[in-house]
PDB file of N, CA and C in Angstrom:
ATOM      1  N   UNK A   1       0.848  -1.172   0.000  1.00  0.00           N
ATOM      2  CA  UNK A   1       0.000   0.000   0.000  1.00  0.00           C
ATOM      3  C   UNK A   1       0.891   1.232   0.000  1.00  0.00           C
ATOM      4  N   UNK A   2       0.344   2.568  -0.734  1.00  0.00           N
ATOM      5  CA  UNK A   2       1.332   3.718  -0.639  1.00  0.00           C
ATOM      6  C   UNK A   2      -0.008   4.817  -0.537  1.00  0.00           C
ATOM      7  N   UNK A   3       0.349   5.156   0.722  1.00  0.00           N
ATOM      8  CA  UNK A   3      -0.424   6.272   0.713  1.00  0.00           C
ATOM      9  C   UNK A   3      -0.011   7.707   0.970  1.00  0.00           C
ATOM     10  N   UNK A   4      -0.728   8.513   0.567  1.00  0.00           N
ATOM     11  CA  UNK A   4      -0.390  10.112   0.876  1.00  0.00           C
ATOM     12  C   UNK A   4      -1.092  11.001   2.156  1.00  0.00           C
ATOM     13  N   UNK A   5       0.212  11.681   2.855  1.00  0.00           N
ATOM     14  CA  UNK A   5      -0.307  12.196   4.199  1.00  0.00           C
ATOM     15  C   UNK A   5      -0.191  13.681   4.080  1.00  0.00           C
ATOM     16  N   UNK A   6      -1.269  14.185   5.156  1.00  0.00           N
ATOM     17  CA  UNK A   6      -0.994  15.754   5.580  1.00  0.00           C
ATOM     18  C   UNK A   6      -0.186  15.576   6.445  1.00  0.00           C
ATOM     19  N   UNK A   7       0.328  17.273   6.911  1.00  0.00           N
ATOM     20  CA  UNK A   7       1.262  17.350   8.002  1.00  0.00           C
ATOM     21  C   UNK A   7       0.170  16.760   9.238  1.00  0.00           C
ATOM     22  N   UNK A   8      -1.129  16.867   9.621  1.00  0.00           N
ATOM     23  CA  UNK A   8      -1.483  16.382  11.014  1.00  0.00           C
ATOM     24  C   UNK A   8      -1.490  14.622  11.061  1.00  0.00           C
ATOM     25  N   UNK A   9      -1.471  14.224   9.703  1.00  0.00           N
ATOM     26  CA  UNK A   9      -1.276  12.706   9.959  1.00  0.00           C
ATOM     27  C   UNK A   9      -2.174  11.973   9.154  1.00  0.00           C
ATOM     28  N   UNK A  10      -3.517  13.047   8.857  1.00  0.00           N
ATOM     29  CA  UNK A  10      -4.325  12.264   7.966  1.00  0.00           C
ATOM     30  C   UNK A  10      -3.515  11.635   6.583  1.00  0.00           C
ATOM     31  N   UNK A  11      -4.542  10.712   6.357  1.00  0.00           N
ATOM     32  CA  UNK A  11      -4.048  10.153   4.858  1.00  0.00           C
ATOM     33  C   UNK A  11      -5.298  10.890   3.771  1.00  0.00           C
ATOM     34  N   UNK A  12      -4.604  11.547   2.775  1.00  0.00           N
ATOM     35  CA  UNK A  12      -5.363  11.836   1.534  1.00  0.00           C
ATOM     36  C   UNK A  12      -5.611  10.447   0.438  1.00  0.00           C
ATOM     37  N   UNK A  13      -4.870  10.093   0.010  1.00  0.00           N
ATOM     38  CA  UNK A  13      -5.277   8.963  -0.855  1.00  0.00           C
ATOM     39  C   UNK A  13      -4.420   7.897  -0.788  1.00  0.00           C
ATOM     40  N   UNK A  14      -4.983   6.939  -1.360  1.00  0.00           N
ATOM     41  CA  UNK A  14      -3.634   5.172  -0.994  1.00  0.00           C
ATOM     42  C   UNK A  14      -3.890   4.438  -2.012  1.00  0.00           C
ATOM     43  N   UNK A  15      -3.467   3.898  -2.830  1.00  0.00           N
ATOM     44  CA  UNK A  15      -3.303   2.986  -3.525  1.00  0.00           C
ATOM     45  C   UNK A  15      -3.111   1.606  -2.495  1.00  0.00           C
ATOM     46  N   UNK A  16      -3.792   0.415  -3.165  1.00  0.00           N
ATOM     47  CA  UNK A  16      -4.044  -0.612  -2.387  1.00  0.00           C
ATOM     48  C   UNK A  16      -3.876  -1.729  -3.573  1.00  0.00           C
ATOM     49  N   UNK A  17      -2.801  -2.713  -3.384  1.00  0.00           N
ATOM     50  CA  UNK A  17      -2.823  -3.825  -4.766  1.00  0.00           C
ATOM     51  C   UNK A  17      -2.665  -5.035  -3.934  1.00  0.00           C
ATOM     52  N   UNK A  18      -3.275  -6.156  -5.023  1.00  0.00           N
ATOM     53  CA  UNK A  18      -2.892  -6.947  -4.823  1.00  0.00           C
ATOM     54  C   UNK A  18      -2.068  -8.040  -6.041  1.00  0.00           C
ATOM     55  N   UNK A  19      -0.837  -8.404  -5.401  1.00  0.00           N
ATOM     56  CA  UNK A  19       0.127  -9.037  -6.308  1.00  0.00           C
ATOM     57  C   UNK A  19       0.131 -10.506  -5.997  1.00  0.00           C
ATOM     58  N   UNK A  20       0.427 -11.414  -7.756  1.00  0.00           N
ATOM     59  CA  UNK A  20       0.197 -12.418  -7.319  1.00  0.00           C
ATOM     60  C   UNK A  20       1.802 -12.925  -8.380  1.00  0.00           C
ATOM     61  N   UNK A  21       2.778 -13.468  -7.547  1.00  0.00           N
ATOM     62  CA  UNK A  21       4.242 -13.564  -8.041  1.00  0.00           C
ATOM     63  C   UNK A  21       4.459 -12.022  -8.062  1.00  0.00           C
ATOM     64  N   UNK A  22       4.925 -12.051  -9.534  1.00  0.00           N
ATOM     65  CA  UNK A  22       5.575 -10.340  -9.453  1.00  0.00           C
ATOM     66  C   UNK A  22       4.448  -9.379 -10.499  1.00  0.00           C
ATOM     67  N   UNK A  23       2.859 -10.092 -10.276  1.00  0.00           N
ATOM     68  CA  UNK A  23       2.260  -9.254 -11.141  1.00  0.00           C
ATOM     69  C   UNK A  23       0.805  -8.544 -10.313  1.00  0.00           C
ATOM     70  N   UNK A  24       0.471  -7.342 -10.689  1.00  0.00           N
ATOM     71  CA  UNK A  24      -0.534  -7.272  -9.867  1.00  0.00           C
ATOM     72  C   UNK A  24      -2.060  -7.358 -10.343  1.00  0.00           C
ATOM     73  N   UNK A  25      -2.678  -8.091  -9.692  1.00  0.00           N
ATOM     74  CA  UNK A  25      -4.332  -8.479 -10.016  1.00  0.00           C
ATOM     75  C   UNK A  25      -5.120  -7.906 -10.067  1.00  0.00           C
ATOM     76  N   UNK A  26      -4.991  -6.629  -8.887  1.00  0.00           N
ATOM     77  CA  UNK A  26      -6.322  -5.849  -8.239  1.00  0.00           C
ATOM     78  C   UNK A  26      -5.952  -4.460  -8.040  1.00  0.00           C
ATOM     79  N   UNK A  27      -6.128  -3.846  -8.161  1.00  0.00           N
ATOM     80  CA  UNK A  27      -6.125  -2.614  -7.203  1.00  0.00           C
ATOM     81  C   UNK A  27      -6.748  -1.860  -7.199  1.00  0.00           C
ATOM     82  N   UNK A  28      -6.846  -0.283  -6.341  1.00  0.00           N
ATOM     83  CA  UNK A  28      -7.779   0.997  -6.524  1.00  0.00           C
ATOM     84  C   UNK A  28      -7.314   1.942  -5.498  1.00  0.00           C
ATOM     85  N   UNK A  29      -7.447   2.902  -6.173  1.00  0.00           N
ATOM     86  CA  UNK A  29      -6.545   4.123  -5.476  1.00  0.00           C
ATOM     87  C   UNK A  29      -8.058   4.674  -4.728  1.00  0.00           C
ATOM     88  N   UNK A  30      -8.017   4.713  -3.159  1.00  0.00           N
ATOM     89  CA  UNK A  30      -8.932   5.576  -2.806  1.00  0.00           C
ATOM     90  C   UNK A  30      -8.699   6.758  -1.998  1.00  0.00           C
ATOM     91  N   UNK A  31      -9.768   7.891  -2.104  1.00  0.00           N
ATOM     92  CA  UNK A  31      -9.482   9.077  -1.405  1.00  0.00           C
ATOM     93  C   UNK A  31     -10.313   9.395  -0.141  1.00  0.00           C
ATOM     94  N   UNK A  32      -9.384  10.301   0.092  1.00  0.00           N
ATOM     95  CA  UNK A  32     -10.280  10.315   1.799  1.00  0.00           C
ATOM     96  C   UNK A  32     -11.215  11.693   1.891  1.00  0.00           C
ATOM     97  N   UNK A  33     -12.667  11.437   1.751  1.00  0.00           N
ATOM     98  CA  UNK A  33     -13.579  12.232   1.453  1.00  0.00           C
ATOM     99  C   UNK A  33     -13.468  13.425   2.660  1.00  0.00           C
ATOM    100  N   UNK A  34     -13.077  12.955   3.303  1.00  0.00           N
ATOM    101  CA  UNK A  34     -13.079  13.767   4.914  1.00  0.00           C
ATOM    102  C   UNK A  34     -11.768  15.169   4.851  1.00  0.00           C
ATOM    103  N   UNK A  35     -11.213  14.781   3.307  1.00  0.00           N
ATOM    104  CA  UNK A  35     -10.064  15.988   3.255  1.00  0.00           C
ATOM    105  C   UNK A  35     -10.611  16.529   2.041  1.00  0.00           C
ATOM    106  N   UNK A  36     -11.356  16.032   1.516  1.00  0.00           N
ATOM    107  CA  UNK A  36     -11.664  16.759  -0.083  1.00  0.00           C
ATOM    108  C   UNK A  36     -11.771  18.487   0.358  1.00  0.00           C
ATOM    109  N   UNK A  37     -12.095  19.220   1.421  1.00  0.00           N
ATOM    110  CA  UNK A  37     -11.850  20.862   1.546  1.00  0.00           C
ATOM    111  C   UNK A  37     -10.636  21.113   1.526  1.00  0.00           C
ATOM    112  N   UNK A  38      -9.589  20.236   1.629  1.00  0.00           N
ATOM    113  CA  UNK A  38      -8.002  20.714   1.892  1.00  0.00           C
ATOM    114  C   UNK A  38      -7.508  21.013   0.358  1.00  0.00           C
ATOM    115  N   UNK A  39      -8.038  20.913  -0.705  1.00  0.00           N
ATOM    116  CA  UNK A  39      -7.820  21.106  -1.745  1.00  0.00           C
ATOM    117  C   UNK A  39      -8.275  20.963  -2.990  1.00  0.00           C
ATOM    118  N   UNK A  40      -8.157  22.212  -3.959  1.00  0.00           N
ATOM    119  CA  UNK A  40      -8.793  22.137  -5.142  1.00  0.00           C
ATOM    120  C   UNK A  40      -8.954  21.070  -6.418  1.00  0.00           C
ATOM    121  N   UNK A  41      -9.611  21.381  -7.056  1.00  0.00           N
ATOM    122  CA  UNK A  41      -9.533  19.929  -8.134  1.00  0.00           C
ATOM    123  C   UNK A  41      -8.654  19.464  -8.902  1.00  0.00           C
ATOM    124  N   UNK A  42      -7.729  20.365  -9.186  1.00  0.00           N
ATOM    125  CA  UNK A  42      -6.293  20.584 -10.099  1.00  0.00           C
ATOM    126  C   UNK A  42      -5.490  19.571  -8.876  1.00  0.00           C
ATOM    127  N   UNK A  43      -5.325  20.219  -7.813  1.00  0.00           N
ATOM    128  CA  UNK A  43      -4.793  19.184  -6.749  1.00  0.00           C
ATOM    129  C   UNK A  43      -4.835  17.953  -6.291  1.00  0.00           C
ATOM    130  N   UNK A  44      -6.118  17.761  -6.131  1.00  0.00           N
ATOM    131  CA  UNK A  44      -6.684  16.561  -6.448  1.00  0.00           C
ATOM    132  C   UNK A  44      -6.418  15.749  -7.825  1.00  0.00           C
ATOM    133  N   UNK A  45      -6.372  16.351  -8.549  1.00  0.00           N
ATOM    134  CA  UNK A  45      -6.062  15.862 -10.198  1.00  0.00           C
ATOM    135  C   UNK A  45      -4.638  14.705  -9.923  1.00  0.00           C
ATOM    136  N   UNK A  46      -3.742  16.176  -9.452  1.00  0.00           N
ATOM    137  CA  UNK A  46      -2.381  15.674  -9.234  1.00  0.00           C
ATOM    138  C   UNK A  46      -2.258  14.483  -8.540  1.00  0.00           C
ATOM    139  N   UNK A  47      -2.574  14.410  -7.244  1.00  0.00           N
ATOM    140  CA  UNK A  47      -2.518  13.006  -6.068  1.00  0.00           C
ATOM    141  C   UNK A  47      -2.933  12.479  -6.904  1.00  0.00           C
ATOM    142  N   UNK A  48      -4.030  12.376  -7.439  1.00  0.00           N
ATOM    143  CA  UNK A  48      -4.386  10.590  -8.449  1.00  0.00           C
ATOM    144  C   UNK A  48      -3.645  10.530  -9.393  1.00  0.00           C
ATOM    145  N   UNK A  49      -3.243  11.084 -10.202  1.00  0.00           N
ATOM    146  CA  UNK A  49      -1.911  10.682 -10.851  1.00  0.00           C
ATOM    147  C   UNK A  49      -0.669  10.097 -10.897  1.00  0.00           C
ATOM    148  N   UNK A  50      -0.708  10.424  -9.032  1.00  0.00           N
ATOM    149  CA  UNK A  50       0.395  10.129  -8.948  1.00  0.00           C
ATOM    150  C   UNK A  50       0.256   8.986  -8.044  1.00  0.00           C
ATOM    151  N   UNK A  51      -0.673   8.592  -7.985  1.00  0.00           N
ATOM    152  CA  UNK A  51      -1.278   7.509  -7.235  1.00  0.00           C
ATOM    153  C   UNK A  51      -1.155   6.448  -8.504  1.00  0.00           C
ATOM    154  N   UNK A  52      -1.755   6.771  -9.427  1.00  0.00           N
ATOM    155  CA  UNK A  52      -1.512   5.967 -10.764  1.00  0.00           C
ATOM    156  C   UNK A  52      -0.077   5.645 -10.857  1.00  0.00           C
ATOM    157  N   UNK A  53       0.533   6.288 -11.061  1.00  0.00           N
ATOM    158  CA  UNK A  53       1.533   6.127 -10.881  1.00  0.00           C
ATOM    159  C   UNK A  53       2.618   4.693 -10.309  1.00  0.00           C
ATOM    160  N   UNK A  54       1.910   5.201  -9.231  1.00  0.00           N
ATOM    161  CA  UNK A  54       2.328   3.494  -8.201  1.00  0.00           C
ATOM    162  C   UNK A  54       1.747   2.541  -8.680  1.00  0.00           C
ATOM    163  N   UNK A  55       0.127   2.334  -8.988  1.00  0.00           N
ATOM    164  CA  UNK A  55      -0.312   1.503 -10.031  1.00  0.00           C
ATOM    165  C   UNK A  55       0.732   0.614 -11.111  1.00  0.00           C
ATOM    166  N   UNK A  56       1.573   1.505 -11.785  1.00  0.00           N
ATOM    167  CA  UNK A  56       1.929   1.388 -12.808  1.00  0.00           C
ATOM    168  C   UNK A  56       3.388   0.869 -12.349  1.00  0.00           C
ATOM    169  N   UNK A  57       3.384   1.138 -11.508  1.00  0.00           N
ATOM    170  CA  UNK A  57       5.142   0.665 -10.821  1.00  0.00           C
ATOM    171  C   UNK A  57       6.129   1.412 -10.754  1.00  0.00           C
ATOM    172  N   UNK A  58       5.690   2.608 -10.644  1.00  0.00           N
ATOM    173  CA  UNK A  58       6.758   3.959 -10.504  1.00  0.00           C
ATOM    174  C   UNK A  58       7.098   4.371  -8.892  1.00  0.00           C
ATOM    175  N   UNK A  59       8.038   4.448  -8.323  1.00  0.00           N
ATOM    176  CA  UNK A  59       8.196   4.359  -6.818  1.00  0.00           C
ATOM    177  C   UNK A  59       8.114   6.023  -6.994  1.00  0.00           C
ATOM    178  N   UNK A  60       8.224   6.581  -5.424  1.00  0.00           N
ATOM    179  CA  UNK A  60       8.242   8.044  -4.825  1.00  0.00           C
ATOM    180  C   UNK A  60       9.450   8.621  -5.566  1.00  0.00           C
ATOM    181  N   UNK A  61       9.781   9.686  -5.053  1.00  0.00           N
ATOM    182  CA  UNK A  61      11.457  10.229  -5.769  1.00  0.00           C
ATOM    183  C   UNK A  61      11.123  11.237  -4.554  1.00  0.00           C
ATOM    184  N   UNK A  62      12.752  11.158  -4.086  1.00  0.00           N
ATOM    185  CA  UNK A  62      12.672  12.290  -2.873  1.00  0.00           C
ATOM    186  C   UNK A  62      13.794  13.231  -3.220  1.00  0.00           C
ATOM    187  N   UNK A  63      14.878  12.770  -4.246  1.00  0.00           N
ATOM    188  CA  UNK A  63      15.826  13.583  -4.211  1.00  0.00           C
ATOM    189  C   UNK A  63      15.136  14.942  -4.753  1.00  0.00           C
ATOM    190  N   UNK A  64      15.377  16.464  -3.931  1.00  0.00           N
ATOM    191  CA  UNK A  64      14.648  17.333  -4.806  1.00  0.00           C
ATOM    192  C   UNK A  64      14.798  17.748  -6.175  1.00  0.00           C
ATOM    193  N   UNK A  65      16.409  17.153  -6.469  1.00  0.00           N
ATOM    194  CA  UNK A  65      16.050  17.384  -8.168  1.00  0.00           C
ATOM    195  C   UNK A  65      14.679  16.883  -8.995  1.00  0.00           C
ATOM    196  N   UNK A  66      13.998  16.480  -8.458  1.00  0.00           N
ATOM    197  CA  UNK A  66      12.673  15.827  -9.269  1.00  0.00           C
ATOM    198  C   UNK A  66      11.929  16.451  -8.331  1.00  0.00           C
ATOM    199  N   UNK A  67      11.660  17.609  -8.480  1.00  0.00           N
ATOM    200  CA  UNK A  67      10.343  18.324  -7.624  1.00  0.00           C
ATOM    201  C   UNK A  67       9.425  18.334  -8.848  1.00  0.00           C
ATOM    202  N   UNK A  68       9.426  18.591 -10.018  1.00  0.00           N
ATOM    203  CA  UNK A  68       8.980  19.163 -11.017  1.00  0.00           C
ATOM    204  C   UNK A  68       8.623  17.693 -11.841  1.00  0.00           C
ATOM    205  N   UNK A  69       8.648  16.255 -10.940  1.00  0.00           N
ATOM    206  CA  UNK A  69       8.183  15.183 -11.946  1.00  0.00           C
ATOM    207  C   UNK A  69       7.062  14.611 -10.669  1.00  0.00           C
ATOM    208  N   UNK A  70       6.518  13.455 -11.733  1.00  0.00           N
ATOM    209  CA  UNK A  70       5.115  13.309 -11.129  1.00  0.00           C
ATOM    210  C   UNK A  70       5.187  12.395  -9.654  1.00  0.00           C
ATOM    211  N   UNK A  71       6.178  11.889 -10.110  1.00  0.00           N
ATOM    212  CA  UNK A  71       6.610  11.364  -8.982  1.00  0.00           C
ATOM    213  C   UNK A  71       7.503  11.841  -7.546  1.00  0.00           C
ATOM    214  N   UNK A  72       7.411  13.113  -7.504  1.00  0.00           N
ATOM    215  CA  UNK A  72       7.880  13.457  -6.194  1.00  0.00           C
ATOM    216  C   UNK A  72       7.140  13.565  -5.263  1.00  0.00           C
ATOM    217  N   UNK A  73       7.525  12.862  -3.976  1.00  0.00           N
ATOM    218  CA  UNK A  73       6.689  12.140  -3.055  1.00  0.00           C
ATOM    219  C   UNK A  73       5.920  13.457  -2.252  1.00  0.00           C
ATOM    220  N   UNK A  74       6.223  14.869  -2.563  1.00  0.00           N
ATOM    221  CA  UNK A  74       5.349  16.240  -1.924  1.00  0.00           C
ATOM    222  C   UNK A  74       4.892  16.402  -3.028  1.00  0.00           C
ATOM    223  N   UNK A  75       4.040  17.748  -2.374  1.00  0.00           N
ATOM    224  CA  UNK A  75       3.436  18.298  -3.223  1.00  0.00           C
ATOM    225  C   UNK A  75       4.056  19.111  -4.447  1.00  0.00           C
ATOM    226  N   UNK A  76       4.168  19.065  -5.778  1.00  0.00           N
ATOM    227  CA  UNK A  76       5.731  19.475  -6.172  1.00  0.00           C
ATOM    228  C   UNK A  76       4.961  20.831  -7.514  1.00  0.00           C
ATOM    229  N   UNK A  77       5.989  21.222  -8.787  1.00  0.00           N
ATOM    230  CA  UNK A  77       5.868  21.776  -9.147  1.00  0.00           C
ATOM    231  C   UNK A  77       5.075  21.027 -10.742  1.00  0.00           C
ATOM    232  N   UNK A  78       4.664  19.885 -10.579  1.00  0.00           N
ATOM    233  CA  UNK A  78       4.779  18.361 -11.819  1.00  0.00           C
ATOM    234  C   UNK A  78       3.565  19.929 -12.915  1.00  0.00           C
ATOM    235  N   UNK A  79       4.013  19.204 -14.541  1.00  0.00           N
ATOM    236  CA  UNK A  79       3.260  20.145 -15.057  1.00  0.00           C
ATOM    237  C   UNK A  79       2.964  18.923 -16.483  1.00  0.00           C
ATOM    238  N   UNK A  80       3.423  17.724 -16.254  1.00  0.00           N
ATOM    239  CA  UNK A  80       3.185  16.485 -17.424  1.00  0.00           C
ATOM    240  C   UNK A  80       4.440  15.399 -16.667  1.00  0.00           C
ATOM    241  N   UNK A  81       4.464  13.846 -17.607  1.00  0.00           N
ATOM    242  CA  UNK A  81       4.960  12.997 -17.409  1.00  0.00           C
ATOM    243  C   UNK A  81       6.528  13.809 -18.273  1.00  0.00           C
ATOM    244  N   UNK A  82       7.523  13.414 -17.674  1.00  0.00           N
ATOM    245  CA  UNK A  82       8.756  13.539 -18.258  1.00  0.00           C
ATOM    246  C   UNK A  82       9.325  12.560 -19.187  1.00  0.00           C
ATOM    247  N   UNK A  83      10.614  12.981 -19.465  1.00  0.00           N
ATOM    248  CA  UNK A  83      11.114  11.824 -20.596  1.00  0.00           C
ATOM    249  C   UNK A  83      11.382  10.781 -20.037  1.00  0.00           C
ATOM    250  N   UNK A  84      11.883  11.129 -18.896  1.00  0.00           N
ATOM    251  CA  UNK A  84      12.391  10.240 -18.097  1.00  0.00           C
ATOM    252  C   UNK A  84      11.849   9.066 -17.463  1.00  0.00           C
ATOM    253  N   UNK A  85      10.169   9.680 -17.175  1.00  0.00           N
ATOM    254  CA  UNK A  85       8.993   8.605 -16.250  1.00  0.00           C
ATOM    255  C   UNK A  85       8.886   8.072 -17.479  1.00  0.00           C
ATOM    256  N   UNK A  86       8.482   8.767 -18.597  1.00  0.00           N
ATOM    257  CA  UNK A  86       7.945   7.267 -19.850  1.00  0.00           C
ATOM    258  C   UNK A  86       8.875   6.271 -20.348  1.00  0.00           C
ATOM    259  N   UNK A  87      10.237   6.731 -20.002  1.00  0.00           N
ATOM    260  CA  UNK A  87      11.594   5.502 -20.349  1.00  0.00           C
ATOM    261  C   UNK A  87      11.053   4.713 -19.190  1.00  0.00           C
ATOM    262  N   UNK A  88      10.895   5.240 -17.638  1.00  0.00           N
ATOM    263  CA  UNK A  88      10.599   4.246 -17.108  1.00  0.00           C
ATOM    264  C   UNK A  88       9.563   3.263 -16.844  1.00  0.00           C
ATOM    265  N   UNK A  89       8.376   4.185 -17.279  1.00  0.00           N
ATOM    266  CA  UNK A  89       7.097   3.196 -17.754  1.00  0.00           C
ATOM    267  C   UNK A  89       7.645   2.159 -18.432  1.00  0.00           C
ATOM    268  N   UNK A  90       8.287   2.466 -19.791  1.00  0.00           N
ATOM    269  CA  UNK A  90       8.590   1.825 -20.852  1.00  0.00           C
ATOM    270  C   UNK A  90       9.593   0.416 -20.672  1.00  0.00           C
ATOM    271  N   UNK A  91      10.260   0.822 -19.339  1.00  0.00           N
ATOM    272  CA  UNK A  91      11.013  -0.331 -19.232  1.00  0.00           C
ATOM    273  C   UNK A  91      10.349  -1.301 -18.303  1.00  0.00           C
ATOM    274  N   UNK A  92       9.246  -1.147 -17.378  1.00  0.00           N
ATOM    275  CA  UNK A  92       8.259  -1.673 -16.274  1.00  0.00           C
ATOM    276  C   UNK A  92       7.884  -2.461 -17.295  1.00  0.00           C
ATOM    277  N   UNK A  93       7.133  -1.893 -18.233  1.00  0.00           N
ATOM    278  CA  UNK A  93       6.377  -2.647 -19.372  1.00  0.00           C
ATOM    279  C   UNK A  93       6.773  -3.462 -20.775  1.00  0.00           C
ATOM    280  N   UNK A  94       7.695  -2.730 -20.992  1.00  0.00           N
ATOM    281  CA  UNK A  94       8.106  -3.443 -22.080  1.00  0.00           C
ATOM    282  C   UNK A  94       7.673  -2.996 -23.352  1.00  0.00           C
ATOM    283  N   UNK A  95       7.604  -1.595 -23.715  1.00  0.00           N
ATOM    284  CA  UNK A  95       7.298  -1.335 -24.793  1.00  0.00           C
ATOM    285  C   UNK A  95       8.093  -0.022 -25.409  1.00  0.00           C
TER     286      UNK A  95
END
């Protein structure tokens, strides 16, 4: 499971899978209705994306050189997928 927190501790959204060997069967990213006032829809946009993300097999990125990709584990500056996330889609997947 990977989920996303505020500073008081709540969780905003989590991705939840289930893997069977090294593939996954199930999953669904859910959000926590109880924060939907903490932020606008563009914001919201973002967390599920990047919730997808994990879906897809893309881990967090903390170094701050990647503030500006979808995968940085804050709230960051992301404005599209980079060259970089679709090489790594591309190599998760195989295409």
């Amino acid at each position: 499971m990977s989920a996303a927190y505020v500073p008081d501790g709540a969780w905003l959204a989590r991705t939840i899978s289930t893997n069977l060997g090294l593939h996954k069967v199930s999953w669904y990213i859910q959000f926590n209705s109880a924060e939907k006032s903490r932020y606008e829809v563009a914001q919201w946009t973002r967390i599920g994306q990047h919730k997808l993300g994990h879906v897809f097999g893309l881990a967090d990125l903390k170094n701050s050189i990647n503030r500006a990709r979808l995968m940085w584990w804050q709230g960051g500056q992301y404005q599209g997928l980079t060259l970089n996330e679709k090489y790594g889609l591309a190599n998760i997947w195989g295409y």
